[in-house]
Protein backbone atom coordinates (compact mmCIF):
# COMPACT_ATOMS: atom_id res chain seq x y z
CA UNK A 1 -153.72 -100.35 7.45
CA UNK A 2 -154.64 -97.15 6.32
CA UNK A 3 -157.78 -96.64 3.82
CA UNK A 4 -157.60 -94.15 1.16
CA UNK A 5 -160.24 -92.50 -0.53
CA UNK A 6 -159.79 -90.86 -4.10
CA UNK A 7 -162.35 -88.43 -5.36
CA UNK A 8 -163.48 -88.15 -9.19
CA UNK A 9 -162.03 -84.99 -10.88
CA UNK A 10 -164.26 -82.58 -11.23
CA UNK A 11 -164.67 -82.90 -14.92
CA UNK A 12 -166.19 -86.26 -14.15
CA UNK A 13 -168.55 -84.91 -11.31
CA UNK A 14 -170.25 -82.85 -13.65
CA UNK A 15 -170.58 -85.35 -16.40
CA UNK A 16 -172.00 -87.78 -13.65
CA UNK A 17 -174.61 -85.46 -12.68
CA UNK A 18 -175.43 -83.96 -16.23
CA UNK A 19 -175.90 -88.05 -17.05
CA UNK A 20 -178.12 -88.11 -13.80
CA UNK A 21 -180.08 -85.25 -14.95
CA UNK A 22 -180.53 -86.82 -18.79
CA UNK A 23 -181.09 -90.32 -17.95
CA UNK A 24 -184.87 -90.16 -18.35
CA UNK A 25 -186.35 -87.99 -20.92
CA UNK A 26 -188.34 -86.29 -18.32
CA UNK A 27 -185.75 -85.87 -16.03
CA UNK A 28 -183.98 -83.56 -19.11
CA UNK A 29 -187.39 -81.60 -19.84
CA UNK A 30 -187.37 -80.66 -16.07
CA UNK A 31 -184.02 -79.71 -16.91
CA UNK A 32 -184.95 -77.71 -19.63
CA UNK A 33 -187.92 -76.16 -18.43
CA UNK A 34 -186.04 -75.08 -14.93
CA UNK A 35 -183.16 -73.34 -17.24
CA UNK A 36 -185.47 -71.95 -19.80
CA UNK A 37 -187.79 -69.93 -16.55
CA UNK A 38 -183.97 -69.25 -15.48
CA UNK A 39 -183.18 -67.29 -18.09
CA UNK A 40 -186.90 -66.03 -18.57
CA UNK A 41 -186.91 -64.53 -14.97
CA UNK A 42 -182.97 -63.75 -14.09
CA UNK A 43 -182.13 -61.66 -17.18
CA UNK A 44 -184.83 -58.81 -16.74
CA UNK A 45 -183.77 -58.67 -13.12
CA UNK A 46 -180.07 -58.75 -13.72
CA UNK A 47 -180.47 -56.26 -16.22
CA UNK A 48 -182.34 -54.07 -13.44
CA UNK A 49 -179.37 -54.64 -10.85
CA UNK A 50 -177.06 -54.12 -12.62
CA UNK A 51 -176.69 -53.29 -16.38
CA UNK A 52 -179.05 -50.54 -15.88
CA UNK A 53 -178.74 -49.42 -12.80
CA UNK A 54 -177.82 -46.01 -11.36
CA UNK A 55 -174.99 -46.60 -8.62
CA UNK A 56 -174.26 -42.93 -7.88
CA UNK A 57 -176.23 -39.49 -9.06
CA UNK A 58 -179.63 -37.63 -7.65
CA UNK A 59 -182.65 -38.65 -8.17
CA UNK A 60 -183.36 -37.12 -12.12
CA UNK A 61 -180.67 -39.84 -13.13
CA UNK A 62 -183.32 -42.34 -11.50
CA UNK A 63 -186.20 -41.44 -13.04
CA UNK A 64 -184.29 -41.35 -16.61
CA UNK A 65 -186.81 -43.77 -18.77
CA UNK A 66 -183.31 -46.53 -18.82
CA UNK A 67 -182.52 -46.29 -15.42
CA UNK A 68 -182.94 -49.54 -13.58
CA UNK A 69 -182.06 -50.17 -9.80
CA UNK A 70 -181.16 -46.72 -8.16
CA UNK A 71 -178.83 -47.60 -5.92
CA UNK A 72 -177.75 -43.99 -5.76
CA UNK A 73 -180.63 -43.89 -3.33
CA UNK A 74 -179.21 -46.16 -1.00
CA UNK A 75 -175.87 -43.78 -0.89
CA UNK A 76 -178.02 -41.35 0.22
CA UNK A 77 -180.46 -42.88 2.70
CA UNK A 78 -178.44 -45.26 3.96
CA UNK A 79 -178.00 -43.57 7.47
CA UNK A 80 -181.63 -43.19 7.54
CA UNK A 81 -182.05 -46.82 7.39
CA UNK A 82 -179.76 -47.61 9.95
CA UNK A 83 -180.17 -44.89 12.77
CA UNK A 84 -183.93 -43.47 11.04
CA UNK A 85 -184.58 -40.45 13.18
CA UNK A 86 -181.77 -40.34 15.26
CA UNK A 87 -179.82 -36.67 14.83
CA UNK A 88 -177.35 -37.10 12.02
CA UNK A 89 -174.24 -35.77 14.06
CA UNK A 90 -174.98 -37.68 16.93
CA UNK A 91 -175.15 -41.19 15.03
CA UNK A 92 -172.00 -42.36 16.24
CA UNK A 93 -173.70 -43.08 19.66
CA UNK A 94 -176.24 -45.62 18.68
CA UNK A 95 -173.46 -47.00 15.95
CA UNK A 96 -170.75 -47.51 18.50
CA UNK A 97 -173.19 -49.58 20.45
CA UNK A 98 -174.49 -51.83 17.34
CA UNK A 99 -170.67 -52.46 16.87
CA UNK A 100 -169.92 -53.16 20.89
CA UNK A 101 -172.96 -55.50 20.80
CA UNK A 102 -171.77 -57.57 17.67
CA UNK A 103 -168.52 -57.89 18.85
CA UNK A 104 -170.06 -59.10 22.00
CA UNK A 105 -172.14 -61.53 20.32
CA UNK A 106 -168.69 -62.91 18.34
CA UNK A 107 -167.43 -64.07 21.88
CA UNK A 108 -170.68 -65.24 23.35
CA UNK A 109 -170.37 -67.41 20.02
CA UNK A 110 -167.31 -69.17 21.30
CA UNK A 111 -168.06 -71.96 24.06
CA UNK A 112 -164.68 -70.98 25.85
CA UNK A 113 -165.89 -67.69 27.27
CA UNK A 114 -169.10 -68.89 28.69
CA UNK A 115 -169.86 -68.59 32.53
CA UNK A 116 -171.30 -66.38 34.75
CA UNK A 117 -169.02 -63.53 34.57
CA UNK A 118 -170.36 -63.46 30.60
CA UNK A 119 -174.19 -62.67 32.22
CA UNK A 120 -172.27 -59.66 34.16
CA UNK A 121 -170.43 -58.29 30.72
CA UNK A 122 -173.78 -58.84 28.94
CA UNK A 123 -176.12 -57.00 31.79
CA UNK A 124 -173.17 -53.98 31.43
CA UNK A 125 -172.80 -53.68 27.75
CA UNK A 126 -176.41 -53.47 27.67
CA UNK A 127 -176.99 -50.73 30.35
CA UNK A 128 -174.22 -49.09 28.45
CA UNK A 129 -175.56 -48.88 25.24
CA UNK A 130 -178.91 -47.80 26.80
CA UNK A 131 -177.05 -44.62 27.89
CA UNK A 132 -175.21 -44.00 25.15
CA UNK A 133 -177.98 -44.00 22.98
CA UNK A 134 -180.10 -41.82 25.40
CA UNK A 135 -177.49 -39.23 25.94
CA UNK A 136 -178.15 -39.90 29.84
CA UNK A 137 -174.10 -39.64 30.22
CA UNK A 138 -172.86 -37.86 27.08
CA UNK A 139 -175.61 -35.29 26.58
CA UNK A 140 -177.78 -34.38 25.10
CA UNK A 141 -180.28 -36.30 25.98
CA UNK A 142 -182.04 -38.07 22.69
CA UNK A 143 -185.81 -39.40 23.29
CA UNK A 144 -186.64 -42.67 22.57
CA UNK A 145 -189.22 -41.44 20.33
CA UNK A 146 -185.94 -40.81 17.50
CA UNK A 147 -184.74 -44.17 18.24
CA UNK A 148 -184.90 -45.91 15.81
CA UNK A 149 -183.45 -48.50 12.81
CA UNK A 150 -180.98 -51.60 13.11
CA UNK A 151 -180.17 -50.58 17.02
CA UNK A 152 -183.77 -51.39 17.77
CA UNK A 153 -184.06 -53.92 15.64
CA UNK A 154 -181.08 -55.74 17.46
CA UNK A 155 -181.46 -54.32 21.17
CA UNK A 156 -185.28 -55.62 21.22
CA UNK A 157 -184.58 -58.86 20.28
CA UNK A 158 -181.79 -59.39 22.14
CA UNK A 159 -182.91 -58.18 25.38
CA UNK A 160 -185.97 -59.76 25.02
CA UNK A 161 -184.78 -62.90 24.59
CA UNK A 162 -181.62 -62.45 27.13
CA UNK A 163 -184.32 -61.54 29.66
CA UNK A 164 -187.29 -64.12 28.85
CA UNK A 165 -184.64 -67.13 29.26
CA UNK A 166 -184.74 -67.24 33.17
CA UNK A 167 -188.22 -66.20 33.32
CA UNK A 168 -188.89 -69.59 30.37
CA UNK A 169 -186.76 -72.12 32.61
CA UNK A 170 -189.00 -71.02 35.51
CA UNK A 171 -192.30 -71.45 33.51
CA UNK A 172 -190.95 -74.96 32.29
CA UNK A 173 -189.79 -76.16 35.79
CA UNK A 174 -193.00 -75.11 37.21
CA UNK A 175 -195.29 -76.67 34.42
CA UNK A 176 -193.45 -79.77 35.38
CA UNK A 177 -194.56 -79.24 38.83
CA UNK A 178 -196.07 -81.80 41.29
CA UNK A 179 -197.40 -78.61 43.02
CA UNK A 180 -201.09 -78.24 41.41
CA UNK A 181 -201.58 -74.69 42.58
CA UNK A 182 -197.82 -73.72 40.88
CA UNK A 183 -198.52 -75.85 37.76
CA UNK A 184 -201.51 -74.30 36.80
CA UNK A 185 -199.81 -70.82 37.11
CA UNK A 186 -197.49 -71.84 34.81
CA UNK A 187 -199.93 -73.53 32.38
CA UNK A 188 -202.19 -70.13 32.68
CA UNK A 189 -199.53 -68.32 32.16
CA UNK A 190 -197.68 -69.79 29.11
CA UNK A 191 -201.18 -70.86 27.25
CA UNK A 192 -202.68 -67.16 27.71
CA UNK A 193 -199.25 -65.47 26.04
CA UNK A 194 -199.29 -68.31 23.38
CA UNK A 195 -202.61 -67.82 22.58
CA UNK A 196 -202.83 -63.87 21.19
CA UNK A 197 -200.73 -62.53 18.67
CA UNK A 198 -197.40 -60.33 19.69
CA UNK A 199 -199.52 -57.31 17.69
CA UNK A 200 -202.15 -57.71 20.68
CA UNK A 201 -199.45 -57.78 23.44
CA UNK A 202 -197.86 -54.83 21.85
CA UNK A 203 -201.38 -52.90 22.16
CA UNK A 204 -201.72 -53.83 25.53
CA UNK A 205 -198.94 -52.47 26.52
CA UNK A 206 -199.57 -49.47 24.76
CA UNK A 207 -203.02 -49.09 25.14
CA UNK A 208 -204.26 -51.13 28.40
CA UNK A 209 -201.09 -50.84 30.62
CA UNK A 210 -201.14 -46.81 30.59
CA UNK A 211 -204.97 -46.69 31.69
CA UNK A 212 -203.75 -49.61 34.63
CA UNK A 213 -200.80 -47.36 36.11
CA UNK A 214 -201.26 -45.10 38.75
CA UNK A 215 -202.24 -41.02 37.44
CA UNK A 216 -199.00 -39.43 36.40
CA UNK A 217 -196.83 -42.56 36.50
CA UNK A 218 -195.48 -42.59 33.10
CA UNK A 219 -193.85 -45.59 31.65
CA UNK A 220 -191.54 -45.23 28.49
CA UNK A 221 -193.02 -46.92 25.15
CA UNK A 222 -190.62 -48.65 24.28
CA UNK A 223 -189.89 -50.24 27.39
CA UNK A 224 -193.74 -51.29 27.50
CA UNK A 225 -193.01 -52.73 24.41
CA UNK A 226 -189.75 -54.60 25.31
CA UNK A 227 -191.42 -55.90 28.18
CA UNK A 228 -194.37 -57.09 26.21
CA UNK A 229 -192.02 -58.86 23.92
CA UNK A 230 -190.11 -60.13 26.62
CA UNK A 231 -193.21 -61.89 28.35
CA UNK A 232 -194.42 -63.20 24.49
CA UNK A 233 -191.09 -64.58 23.92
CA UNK A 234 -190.78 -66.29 27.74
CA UNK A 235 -193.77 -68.53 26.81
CA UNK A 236 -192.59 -69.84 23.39
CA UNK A 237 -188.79 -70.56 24.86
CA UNK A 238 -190.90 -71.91 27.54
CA UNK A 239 -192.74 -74.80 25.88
CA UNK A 240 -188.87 -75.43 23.67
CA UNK A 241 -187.28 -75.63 27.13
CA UNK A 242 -190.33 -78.26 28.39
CA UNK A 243 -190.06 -80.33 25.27
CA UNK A 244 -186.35 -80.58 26.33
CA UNK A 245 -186.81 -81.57 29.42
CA UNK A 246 -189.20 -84.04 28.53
CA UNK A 247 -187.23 -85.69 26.35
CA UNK A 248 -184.77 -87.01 28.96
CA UNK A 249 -185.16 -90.06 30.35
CA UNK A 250 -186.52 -89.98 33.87
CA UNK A 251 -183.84 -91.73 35.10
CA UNK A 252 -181.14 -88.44 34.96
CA UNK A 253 -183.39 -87.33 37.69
CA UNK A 254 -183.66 -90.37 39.70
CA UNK A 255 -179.75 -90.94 39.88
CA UNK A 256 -178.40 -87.33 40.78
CA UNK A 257 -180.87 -87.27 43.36
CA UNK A 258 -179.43 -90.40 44.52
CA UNK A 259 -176.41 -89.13 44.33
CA UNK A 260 -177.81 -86.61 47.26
CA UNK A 261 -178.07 -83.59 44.84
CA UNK A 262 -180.78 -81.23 45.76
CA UNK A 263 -183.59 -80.54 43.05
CA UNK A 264 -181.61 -77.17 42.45
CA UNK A 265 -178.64 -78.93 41.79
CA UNK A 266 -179.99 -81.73 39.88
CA UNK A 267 -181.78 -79.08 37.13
CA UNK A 268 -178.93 -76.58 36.99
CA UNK A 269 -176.45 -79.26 36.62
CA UNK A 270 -177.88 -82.69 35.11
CA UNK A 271 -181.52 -81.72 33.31
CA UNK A 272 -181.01 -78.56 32.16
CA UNK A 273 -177.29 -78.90 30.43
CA UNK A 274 -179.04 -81.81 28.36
CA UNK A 275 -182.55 -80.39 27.54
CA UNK A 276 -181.12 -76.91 26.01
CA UNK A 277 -178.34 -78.70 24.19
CA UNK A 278 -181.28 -80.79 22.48
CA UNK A 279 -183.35 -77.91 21.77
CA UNK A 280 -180.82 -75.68 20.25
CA UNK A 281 -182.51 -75.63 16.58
CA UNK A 282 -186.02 -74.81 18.04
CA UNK A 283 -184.03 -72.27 20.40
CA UNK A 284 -182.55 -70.70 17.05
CA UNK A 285 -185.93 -70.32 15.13
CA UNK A 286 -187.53 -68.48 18.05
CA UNK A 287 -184.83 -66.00 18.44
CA UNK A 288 -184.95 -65.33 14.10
CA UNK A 289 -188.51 -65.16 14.49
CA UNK A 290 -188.54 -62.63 17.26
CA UNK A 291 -186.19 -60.54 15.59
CA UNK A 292 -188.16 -60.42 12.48
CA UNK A 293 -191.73 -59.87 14.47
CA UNK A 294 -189.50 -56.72 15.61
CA UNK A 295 -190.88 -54.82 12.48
CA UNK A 296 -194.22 -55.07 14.38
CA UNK A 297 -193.18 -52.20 16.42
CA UNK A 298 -194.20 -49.81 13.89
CA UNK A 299 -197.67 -50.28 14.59
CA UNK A 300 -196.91 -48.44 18.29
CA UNK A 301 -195.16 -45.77 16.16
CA UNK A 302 -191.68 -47.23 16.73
CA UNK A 303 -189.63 -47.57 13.69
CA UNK A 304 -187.04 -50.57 13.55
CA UNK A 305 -185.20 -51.52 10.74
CA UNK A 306 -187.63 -52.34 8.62
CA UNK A 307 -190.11 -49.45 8.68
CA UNK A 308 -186.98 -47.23 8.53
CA UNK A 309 -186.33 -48.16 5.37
CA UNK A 310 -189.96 -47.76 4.00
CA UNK A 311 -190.10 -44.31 5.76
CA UNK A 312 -186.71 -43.76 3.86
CA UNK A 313 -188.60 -44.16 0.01
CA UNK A 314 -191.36 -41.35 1.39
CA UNK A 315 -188.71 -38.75 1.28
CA UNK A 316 -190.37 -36.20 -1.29
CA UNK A 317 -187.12 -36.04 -3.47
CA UNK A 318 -186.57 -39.45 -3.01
CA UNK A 319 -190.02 -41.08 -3.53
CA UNK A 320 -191.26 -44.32 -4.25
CA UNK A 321 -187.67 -46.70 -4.13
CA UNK A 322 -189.17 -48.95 -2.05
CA UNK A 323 -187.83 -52.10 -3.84
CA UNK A 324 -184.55 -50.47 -3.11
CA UNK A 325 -185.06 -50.24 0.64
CA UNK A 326 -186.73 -53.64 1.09
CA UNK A 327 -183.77 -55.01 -0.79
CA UNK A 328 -181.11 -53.66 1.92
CA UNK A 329 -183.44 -54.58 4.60
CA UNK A 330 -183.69 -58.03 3.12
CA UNK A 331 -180.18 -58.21 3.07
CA UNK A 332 -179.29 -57.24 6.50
CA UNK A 333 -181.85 -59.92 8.00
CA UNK A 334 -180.91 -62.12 5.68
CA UNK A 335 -177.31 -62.13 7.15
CA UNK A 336 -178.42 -62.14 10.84
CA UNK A 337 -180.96 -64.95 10.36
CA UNK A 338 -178.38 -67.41 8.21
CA UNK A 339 -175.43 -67.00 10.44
CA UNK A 340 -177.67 -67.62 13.46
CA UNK A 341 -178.98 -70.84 11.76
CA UNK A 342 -175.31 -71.91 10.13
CA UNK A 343 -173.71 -71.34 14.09
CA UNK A 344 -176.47 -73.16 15.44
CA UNK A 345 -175.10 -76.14 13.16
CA UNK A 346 -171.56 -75.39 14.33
CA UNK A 347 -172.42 -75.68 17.82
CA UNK A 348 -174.51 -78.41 17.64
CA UNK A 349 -171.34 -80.59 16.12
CA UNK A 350 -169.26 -78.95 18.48
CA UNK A 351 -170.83 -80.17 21.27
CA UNK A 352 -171.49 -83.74 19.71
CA UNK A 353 -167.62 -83.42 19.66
CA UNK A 354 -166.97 -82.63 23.39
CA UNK A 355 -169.23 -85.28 24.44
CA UNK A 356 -167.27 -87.71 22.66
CA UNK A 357 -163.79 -86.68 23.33
């Protein structure tokens, strides 16, 4: 016998909830009083968006005593935000990377494609878009010094996450450790990165690592910095892969190694599969957080997105729309972060699914 369900028109819905809201007179002065600071707050700023805003002109149309938003500033800095001090004719380099890498990420999305051939494409696109962007195959060569925008902003993060994962199963594994001497390593290890802020890793390697190196060995900056953030990010994923692990029961281990699986064998195909499907959330949070600690790279005189786009409001003829700036900035990580956290939901019941069907 089937059941069917009938749902309330929607003229109904809303007269259920308005009754919900009414029901108590306190429950309709919250009402009120939410609407009222509604109104209070969302007109100005509507008017400032949009009623009054300058979508296209220079900048004496902004500074016109009416003029609201100037978006016109945006048309014209856009580019600058994006790429910052990359050379204007050359912009399609680090732009035809940003787009290879997204697409990228699209499949990656998609449990179908997954295996170890995806590692390969990743470790190539990559490499790829670290020679585009240089100019080390299509000259001429560009300095990392006028890199700069949403191509470090993603590359950083995503490297430095791609490359702290094996480094953070290692750390986890070996904190589990009945080997004292390769336990406390890892314990050292992962309490002395979790312990300092990413702005003091970021010095050192700025700061410390040049004084350690050899005279005349020269390391890049920015790959100081990506392997600072690397290490930093390998001992937060670390302790989310540990708490993983822990929470299986100690009998997975017990029966695949009764089963004759080696301890290799038993994490890469029993304990691991289970501990980073339970940790995806925590997994998710790290990598949004890392890519908004990115904007901490200014402080080593590296602009990513964010300091791009306050650089953008110093232009003389241009000065002072930061609100603009911070608004498109806002935006952009705004997007990355809540599709990161809405596919980590997707996958999550995806994966629920699979183990049920």
């Amino acid at each position: 016998m089937t059941m069917l369900s009938f749902q309330a028109p929607p003229n109904a819905m809303l007269a259920k909830r308005w009754k919900l809201l009414s029901a108590h007179p306190a429950n309709t002065a919250i009402t009120l009083l939410l609407v009222a600071l509604l109104v209070w707050f969302g007109l100005p700023i509507l008017r400032w968006a949009l009623l009054d805003a300058v979508w296209w002109g220079t900048a004496d149309d902004c500074a016109a005593e009416t003029a609201g938003a100037c978006w016109a500033f945006l048309a014209v800095k856009l580019r600058f935000i994006l790429f910052a001090f990359y050379p204007p004719d050359l912009q399609w380099r680090p732009a035809l990377a940003v787009a290879t890498t997204l697409i990228l990420l699209i499949v990656t999305a998609q449990p179908r494609f997954w295996g170890r051939n995806l590692v390969a494409v990743w470790l190539a696109t990559l490499a790829a878009a670290g020679l585009l962007i240089s100019g080390t195959v299509i000259g001429p060569p560009i300095s990392t010094n006028q890199w700069g925008g949403l191509p470090i902003t993603l590359f950083v993060s995503i490297a430095g996450l791609g490359f702290a994962f094996p480094i953070a199963v290692a750390m986890a594994l070996a904190r589990q450790s009945r080997m004292r001497i390769v336990r406390s390593l890892a314990v050292g290890y992962i309490e002395i990165l979790r312990g300092v802020p990413m702005i003091v890793v970021l010095y050192v390697a700025m700061l410390i690592v040049p004084m350690a190196l050899p005279a005349g060995a020269l390391v890049d900056k920015l790959l100081r910095a990506q392997i600072g953030i690397t290490l930093f990010t390998s001992a937060y994923l670390a302790e989310i892969i540990r708490a993983g692990l822990q929470a299986l029961p100690a009998g997975q281990t017990d029966a695949a190694l009764a089963l004759g699986l080696t301890y290799w064998q038993t994490a890469r195909l029993v304990i691991l599969p289970q501990a980073l499907r339970a940790v995806i959330p925590a997994i998710v949070n790290l990598s949004v957080g890392i890519l908004l600690n990115t904007s901490l790279l200014a402080v080593i005189g590296i602009y990513d997105l964010l300091n791009a786009a306050k650089a953008s409001a110093t232009d003389p003829q241009w000065l002072g729309y930061y609100t603009e700036a911070y608004i498109l900035a806002a935006a952009i990580y705004f997007a990355i972060s809540y599709s990161a956290s809405r596919y980590s939901l997707w996958l999550e019941r995806y994966l629920r699914a699979s183990d049920h069907s």
